[in-house]
Protein backbone atom coordinates (compact mmCIF):
# COMPACT_ATOMS: atom_id res chain seq x y z
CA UNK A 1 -14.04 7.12 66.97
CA UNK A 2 -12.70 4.77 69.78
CA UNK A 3 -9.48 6.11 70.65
CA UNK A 4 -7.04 2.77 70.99
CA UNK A 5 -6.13 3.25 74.28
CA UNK A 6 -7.61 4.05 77.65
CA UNK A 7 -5.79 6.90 78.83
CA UNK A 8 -7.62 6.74 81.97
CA UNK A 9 -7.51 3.26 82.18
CA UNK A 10 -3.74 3.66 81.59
CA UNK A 11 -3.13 6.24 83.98
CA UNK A 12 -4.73 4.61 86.87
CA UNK A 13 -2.83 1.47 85.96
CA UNK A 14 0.21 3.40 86.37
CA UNK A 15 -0.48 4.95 89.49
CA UNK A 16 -1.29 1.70 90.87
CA UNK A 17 1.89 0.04 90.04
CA UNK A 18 3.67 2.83 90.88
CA UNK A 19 2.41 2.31 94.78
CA UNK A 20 3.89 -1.65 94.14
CA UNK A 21 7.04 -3.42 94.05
CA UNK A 22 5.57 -5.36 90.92
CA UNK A 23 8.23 -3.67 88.89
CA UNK A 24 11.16 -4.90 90.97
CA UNK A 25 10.26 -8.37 90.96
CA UNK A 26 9.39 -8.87 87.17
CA UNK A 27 12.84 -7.69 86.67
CA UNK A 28 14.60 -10.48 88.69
CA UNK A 29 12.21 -12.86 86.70
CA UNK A 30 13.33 -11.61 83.15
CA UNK A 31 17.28 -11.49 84.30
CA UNK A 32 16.25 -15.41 85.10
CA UNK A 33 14.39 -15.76 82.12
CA UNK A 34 17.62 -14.14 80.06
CA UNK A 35 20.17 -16.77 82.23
CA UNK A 36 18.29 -19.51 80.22
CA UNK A 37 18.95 -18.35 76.77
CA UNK A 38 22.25 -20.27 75.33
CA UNK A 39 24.46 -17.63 74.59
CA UNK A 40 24.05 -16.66 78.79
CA UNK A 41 23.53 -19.91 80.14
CA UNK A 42 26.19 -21.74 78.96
CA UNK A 43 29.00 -19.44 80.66
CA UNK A 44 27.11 -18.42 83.84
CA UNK A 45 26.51 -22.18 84.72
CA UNK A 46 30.04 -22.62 83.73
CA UNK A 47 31.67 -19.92 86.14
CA UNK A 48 28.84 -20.92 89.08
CA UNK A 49 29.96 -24.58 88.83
CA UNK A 50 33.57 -24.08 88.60
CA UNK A 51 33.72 -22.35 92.77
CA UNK A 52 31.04 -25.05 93.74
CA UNK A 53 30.61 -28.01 92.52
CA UNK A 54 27.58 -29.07 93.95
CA UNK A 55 26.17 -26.84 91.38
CA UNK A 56 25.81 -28.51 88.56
CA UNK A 57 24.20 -27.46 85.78
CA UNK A 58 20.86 -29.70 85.73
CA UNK A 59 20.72 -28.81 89.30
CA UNK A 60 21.25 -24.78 89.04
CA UNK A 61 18.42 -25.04 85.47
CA UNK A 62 15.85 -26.54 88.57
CA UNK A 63 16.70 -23.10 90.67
CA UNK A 64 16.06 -21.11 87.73
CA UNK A 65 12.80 -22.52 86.43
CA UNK A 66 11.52 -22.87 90.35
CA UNK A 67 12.28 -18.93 91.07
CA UNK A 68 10.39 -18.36 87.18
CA UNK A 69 7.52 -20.52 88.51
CA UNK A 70 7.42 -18.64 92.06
CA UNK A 71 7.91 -15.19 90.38
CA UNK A 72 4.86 -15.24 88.06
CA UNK A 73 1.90 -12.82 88.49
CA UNK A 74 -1.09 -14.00 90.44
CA UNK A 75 1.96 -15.34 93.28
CA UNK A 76 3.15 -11.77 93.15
CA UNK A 77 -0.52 -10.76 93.98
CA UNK A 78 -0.86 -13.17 96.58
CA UNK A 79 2.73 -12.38 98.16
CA UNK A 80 2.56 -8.36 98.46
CA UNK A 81 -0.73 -7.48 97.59
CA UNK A 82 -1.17 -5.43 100.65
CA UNK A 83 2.68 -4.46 101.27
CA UNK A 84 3.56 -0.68 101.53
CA UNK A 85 6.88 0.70 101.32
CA UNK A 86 8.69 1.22 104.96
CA UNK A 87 7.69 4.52 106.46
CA UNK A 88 11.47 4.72 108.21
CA UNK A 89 13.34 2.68 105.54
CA UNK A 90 16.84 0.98 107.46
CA UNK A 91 19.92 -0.34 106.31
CA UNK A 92 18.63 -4.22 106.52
CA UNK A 93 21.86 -6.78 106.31
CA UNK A 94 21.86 -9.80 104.88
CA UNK A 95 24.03 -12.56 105.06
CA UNK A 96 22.58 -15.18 102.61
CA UNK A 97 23.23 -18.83 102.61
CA UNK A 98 24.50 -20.48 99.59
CA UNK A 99 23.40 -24.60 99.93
CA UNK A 100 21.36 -24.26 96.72
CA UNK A 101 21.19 -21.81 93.75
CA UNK A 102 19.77 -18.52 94.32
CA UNK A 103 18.57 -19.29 97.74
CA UNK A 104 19.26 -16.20 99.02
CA UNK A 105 17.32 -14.43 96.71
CA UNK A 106 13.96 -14.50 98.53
CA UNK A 107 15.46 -12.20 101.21
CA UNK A 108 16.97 -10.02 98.92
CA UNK A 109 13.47 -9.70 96.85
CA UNK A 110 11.81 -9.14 100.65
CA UNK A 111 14.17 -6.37 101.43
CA UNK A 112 13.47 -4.07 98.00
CA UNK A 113 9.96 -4.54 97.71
CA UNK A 114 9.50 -3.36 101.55
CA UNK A 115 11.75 -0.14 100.45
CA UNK A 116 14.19 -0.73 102.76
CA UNK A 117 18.04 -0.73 101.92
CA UNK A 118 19.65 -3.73 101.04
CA UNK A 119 22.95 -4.28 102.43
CA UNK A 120 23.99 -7.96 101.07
CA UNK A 121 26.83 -10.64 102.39
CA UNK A 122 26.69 -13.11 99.56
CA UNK A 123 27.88 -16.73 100.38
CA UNK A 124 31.08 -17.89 99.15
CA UNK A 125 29.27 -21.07 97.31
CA UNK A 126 26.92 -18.72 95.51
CA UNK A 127 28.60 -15.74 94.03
CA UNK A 128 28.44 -16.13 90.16
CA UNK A 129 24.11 -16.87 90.30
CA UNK A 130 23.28 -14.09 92.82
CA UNK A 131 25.61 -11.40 91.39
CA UNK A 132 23.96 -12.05 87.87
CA UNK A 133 20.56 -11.20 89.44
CA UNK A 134 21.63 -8.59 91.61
CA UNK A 135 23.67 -6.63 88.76
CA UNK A 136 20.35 -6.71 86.68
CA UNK A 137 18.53 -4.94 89.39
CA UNK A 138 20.55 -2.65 89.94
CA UNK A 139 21.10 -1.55 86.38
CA UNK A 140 17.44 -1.53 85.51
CA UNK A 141 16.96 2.11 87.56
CA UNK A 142 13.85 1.07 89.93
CA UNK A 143 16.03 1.40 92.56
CA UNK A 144 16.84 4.20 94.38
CA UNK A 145 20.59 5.15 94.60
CA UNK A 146 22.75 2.72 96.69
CA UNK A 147 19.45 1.04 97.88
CA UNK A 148 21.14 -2.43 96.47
CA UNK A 149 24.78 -3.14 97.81
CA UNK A 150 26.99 -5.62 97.99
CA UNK A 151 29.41 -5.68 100.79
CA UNK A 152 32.21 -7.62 102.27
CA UNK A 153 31.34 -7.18 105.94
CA UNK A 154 28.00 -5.65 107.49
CA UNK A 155 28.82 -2.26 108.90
CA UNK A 156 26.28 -0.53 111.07
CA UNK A 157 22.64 -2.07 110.21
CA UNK A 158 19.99 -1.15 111.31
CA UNK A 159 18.42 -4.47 110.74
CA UNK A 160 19.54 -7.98 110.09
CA UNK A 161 18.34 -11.39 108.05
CA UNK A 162 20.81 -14.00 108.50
CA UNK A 163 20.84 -17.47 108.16
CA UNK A 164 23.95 -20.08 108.58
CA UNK A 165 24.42 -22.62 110.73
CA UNK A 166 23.43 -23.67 114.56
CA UNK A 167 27.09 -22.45 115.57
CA UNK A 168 26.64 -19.28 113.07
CA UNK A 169 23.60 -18.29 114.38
CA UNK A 170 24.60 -18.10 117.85
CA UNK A 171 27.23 -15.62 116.95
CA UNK A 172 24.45 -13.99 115.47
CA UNK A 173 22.32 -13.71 118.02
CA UNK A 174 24.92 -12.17 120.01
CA UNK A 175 26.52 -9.73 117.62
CA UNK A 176 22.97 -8.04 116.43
CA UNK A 177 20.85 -8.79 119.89
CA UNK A 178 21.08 -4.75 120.16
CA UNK A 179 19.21 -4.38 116.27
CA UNK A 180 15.87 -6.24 115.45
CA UNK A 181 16.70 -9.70 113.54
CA UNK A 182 15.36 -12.71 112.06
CA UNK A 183 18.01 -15.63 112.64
CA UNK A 184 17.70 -18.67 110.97
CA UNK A 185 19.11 -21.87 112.26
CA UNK A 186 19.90 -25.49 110.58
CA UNK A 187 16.71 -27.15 109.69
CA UNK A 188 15.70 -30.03 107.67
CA UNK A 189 12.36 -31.23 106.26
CA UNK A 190 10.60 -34.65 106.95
CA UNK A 191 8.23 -37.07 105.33
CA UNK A 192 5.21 -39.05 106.38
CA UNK A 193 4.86 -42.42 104.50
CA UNK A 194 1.47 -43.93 105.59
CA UNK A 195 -0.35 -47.62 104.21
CA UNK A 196 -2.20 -45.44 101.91
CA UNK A 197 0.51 -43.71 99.92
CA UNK A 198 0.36 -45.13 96.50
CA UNK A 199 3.72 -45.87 94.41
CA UNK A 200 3.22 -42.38 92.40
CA UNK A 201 3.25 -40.57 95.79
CA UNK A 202 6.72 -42.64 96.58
CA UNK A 203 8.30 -41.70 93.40
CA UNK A 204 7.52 -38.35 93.56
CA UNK A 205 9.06 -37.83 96.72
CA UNK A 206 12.33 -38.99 95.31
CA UNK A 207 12.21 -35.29 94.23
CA UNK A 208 12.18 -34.14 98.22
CA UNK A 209 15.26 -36.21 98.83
CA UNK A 210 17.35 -36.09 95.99
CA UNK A 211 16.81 -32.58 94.52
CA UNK A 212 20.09 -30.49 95.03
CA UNK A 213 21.48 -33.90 96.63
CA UNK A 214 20.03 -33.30 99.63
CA UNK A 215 21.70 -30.32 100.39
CA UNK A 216 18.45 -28.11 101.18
CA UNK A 217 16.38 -27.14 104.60
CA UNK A 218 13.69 -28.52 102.54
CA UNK A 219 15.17 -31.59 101.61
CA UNK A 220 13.33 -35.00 103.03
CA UNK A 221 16.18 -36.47 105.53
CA UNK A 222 13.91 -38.07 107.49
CA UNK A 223 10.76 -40.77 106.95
CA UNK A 224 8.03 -41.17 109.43
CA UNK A 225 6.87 -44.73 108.27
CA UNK A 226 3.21 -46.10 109.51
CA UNK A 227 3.55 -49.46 111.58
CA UNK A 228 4.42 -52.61 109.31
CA UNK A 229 5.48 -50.66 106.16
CA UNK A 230 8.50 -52.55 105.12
CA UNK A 231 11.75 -49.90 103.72
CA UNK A 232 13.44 -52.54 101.11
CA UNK A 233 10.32 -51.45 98.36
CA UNK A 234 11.16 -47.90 98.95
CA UNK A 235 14.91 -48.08 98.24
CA UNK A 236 14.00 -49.80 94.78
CA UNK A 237 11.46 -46.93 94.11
CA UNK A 238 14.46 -44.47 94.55
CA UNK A 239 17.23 -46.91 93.29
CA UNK A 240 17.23 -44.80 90.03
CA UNK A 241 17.28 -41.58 91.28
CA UNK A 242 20.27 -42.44 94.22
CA UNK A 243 22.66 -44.30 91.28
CA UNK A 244 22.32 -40.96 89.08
CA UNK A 245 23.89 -38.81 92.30
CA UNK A 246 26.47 -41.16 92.45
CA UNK A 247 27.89 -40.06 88.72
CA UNK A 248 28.45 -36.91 91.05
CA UNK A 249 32.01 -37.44 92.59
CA UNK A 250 31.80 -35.66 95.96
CA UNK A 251 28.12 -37.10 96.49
CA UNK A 252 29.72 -40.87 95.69
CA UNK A 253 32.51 -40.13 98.19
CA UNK A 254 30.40 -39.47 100.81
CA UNK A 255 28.01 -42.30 100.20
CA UNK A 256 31.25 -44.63 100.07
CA UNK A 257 32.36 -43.04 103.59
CA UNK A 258 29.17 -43.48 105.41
CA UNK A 259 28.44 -46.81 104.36
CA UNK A 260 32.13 -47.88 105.39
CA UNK A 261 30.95 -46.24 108.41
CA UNK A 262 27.98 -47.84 109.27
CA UNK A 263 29.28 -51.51 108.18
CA UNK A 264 32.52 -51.02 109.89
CA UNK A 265 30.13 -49.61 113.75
CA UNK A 266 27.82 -52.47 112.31
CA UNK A 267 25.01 -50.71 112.58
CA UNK A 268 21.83 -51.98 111.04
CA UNK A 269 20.82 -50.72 107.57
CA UNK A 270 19.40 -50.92 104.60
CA UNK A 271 21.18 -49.25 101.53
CA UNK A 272 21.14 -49.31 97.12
CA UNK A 273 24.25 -46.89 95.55
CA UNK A 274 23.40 -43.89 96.41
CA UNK A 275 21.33 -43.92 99.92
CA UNK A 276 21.20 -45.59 102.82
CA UNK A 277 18.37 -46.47 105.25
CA UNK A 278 18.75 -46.26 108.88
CA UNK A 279 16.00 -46.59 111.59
CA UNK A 280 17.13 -43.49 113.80
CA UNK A 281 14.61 -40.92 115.50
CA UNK A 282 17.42 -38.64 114.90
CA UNK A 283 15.98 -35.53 112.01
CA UNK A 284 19.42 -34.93 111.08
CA UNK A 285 22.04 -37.24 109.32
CA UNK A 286 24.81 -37.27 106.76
CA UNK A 287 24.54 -36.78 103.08
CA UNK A 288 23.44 -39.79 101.12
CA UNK A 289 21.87 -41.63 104.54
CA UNK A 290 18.32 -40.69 105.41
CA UNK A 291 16.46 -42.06 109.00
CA UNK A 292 13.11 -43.48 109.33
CA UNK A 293 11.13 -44.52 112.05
CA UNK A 294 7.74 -46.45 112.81
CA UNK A 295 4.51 -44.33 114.12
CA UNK A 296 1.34 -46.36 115.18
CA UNK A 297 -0.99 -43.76 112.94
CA UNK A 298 -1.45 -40.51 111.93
CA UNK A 299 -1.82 -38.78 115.21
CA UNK A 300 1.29 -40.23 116.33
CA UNK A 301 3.34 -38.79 113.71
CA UNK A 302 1.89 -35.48 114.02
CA UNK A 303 2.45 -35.32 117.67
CA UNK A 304 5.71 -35.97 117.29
CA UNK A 305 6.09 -33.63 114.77
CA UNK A 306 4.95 -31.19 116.91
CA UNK A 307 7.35 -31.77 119.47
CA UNK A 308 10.26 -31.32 117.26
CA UNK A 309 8.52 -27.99 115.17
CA UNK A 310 12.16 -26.25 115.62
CA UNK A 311 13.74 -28.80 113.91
CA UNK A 312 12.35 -29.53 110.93
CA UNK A 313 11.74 -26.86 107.72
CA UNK A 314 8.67 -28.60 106.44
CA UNK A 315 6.73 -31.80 105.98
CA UNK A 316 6.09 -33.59 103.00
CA UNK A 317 3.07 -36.12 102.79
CA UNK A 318 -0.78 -36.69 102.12
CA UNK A 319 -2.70 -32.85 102.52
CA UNK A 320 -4.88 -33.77 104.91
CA UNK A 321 -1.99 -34.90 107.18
CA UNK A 322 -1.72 -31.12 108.71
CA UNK A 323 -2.09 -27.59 107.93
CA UNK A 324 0.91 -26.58 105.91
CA UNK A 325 1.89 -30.08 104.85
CA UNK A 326 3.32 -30.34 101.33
CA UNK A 327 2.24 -32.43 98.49
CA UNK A 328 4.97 -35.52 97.48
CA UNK A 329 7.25 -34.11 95.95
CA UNK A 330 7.10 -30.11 96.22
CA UNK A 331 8.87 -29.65 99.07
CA UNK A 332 11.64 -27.46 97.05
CA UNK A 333 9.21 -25.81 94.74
CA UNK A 334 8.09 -23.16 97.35
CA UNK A 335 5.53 -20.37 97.13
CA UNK A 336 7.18 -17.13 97.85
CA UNK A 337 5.03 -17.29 101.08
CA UNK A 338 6.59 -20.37 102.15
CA UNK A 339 9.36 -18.71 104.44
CA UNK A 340 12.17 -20.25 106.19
CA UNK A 341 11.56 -21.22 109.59
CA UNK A 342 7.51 -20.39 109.20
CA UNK A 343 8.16 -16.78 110.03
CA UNK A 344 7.30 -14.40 107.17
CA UNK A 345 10.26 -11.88 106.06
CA UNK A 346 7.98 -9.87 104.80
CA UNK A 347 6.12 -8.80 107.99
CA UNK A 348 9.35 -8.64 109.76
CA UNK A 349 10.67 -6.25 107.36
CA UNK A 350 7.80 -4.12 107.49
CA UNK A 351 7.80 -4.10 111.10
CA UNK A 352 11.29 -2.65 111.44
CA UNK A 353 10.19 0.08 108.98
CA UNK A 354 7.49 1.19 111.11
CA UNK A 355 10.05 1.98 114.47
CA UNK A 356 11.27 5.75 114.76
């Protein structure tokens, strides 16, 4: 008789997952799978919105089912599928940003599943969401003892992942320039609008710029427009999606003060509640105002684009635009091998655990 299970099969299922961080990261999923379920949701959202605002609830649900989406099994193949545990694991700090739900999470994943100690600086604007996750790791025993901590102030690392600010990461750079470290810097994510983009391709990318109200790296702040496209049919694509973040009070404030601004400097733009248009070269602008600027063709744009590659966090626009582009509206639904910056945590991680 057939016994019912493969014992062998079994066992050398086991012993391959035990050489794998699967384990690790199918927990974080299920704690995000268990934040949806009423009875949780309802009070985390509640005590992650009350600190931050900018976390509302719709907003926050779109972290969780993005990080569910990233998190499922043939990306985990993909994403470590060749990743062995540090031979010399280090204290690796982290000091996680906080503009969106759960951002910092990615690092913290990176860190465990390269065996390395995780010593974690949570950001004040995301303390409620990333404490949920971390306290389910660290109750679910795959961890080894203290290899998951959360501290006020990074003392003695061996290693550090930090992102923040331009100003922030300068002090960075100088405070852990005697420790390997990966230093992230303020970036922002542009789009290429060409005569061929159809009107689904436009309304998608309302996702890019109005996801998380803009507050993300990957968040469209800038439009490269081919020659002759006019910017009036764009706002009335959007129109919809820029009056709903205007029921948000601090987004509406802000929209109120930069289009004071720009009437008061008279300075030429185009604008429907909730956004405003302004031909600038400039990547970077206030929230609720987004720049735009004409390129003759294709090559143009990408030449550009390459000249300003430390600037910008990705690029949203047709696929065959440029390796790496992103699809209309996907720019905040990364892969977990989409890393901040273009350099991979992973491999940076694993690099530090291979040093004496």
């Amino acid at each position: 008789m057939k016994a019912d299970v493969d014992w062998l099969v079994l066992a050398q299922y086991l012993a391959f997952i035990s050489l794998k961080p699967y384990p690790i990261l199918l927990c974080a999923r299920e704690a995000l799978n268990q934040a949806g379920n009423p009875d949780v949701r309802d009070a985390l959202y509640s005590r992650a919105t009350s600190p931050n605002p900018w976390f509302t609830f719709d907003e926050i649900e779109r972290a969780r089912i993005g990080w569910i989406n990233a998190l499922k099994e043939e990306s985990l193949n993909r994403w470590i599928g060749d990743v062995c545990a540090a031979q010399n694991p280090r204290r690796v700090g982290l000091v996680l940003a906080g503009n969106i739900p759960w951002v910092g999470l990615h690092d913290v994943l990176a860190t465990l599943v390269t065996g390395h100690k995780a010593l974690v600086k949570l950001s004040s604007d995301d303390l409620v969401l990333m404490a949920y996750v971390l306290d389910a790791l660290k109750a679910s025993g795959l961890l080894r003892e203290g290899q998951l901590e959360v501290v006020e102030r990074l003392t003695a690392p061996e290693a550090v992942v930090a992102t923040g600010s331009n100003n922030s990461s300068r002090y960075f750079l100088h405070y852990f320039s005697h420790i390997p470290h990966l230093i992230r810097k303020s970036r922002t994510s542009v789009a290429y609008i060409g005569k061929n983009s159809s009107e689904d391709d436009i309304h998608r990318l309302a996702d890019d710029l109005f996801s998380y109200y803009g507050l993300g790296c990957r968040n469209v702040r800038h439009l490269m427009l081919e020659e002759g496209l006019p910017v009036e049919p764009l706002l009335e694509i959007w129109r919809e999606r820029a009056c709903n973040c205007m029921m948000h009070a601090r987004y509406a404030n802000n929209f109120d003060y930069q289009l004071a601004l720009h009437m008061m400097n008279r300075v030429p733009h185009h604008f429907v509640p909730g956004l405003i248009l302004r031909r600038d070269d400039a990547l970077f602008c206030a929230l609720s105002v987004v720049t735009w600027q004409y390129y003759a063709d294709r090559s143009s744009a990408v030449a550009k684009l390459a000249s300003m590659r430390d600037q910008w966090q990705c690029t949203v626009g047709p696929i065959d635009l440029m390796d790496g582009v992103v699809s209309y509206g996907k720019s905040q639904s990364p892969e977990l091998w989409d890393y901040a910056d273009g350099v991979s945590t992973l491999k940076f991680l694993q690099s530090v655990g291979t040093t004496g």
